[in-house]
Protein backbone atom coordinates (compact mmCIF):
# COMPACT_ATOMS: atom_id res chain seq x y z
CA UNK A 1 0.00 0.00 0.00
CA UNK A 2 1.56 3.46 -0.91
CA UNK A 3 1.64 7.10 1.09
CA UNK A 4 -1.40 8.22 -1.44
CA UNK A 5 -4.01 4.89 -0.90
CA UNK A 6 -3.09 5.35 2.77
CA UNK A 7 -3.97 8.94 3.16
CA UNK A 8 -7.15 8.17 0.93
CA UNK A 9 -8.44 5.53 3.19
CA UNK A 10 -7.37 7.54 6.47
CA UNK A 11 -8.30 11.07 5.62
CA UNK A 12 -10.74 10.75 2.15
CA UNK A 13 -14.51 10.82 2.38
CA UNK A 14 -15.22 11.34 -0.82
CA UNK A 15 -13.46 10.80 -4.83
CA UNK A 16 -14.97 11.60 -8.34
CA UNK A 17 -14.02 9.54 -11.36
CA UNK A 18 -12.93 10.50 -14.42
CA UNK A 19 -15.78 10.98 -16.83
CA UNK A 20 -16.89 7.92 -18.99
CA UNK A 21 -19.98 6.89 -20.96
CA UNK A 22 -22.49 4.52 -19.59
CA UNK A 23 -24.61 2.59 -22.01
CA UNK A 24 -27.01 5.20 -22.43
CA UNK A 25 -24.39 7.48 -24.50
CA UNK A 26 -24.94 9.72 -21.28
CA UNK A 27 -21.12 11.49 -20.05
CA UNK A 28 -21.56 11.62 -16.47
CA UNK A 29 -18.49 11.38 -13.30
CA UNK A 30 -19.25 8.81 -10.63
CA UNK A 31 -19.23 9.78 -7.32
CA UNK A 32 -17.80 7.07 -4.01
CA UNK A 33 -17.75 7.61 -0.27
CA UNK A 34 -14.99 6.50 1.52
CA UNK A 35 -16.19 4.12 4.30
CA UNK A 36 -14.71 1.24 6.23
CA UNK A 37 -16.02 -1.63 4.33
CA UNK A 38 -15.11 -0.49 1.01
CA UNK A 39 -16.31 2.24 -1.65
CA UNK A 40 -19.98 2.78 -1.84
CA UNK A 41 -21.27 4.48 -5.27
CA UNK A 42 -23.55 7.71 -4.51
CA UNK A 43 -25.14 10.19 -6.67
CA UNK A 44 -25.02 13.62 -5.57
CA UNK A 45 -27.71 16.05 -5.55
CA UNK A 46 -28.89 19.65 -3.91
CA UNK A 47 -31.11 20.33 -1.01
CA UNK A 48 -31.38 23.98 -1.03
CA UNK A 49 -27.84 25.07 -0.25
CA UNK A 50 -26.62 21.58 1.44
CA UNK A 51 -25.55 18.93 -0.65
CA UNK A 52 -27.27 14.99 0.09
CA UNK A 53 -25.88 11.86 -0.99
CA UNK A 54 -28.50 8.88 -2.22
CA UNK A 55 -27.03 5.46 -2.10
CA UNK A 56 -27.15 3.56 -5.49
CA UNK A 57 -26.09 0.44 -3.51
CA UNK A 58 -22.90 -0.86 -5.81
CA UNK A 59 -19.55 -1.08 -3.37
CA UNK A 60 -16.60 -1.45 -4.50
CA UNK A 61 -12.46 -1.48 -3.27
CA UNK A 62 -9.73 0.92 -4.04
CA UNK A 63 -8.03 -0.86 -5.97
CA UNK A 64 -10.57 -1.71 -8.50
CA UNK A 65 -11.04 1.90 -9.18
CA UNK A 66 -7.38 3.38 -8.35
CA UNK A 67 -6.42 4.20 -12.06
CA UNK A 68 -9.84 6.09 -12.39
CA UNK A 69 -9.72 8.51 -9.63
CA UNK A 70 -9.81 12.50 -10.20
CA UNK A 71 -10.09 13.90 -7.44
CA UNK A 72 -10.16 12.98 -3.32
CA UNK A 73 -12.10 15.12 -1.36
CA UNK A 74 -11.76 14.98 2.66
CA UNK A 75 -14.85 15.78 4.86
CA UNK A 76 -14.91 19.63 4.73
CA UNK A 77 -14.44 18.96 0.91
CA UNK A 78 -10.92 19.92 0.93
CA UNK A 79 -8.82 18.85 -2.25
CA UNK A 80 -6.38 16.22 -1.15
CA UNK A 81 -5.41 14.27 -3.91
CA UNK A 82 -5.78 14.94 -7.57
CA UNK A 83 -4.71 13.14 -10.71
CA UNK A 84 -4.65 14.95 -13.89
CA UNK A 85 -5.18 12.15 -16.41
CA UNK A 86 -5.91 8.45 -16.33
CA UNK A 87 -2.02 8.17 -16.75
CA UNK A 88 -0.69 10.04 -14.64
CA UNK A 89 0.20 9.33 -10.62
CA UNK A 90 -2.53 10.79 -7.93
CA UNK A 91 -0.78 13.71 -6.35
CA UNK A 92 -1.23 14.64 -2.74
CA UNK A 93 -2.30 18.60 -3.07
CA UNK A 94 -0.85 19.50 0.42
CA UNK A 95 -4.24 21.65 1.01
CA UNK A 96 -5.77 20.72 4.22
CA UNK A 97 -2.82 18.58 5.04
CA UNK A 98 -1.67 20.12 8.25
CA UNK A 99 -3.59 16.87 9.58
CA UNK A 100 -0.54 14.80 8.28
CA UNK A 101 2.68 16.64 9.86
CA UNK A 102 2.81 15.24 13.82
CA UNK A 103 4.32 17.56 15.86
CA UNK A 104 6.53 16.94 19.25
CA UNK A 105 5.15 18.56 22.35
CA UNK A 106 7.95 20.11 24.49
């Protein structure tokens, strides 16, 4: 397991896909939670001004999907990770990172 899948299980809550067609012909970016057990699939949609999450009920592991991920979002959707193509490596954005760095108390 490397630095980036460990700070996306420990600090993640949420990652976006990189946009693909689904059988319809429809573009669309799929949307996972982070959780304990695995991956779970959401779609995202607006109450008012908050943002609510419906289940779609597919789970899935990080690994399956690790060469598909965009973007990792933590939960005060903070920008942790980002990739900028499918071929590239997921880079750690250092926003919201102070989390990371332990410090020695004197």
């Amino acid at each position: 397991m490397g630095r980036e899948e460990k700070h996306i299980l420990d600090y993640g809550y949420r990652c976006v896909l990189f946009r693909k067609k689904d059988s319809y012909g429809k573009i669309s970016a799929k949307n996972f939670l982070i959780a304990d057990t695995g991956l779970l699939e959401v779609k995202m949609y607006h109450v008012g001004k908050r943002v609510a999450y419906m289940n779609t009920g597919s789970k899935t592991t990080l690994k399956k999907i690790q060469k598909d991920i965009r973007l990792v979002f933590d939960r005060q959707g903070i920008l942790i990770a980002r990739r900028v193509s499918p071929n590239t490596p997921l880079r750690l954005t250092g926003k919201g990172m102070g989390k990371l760095v332990t410090k020695k108390v004197i």
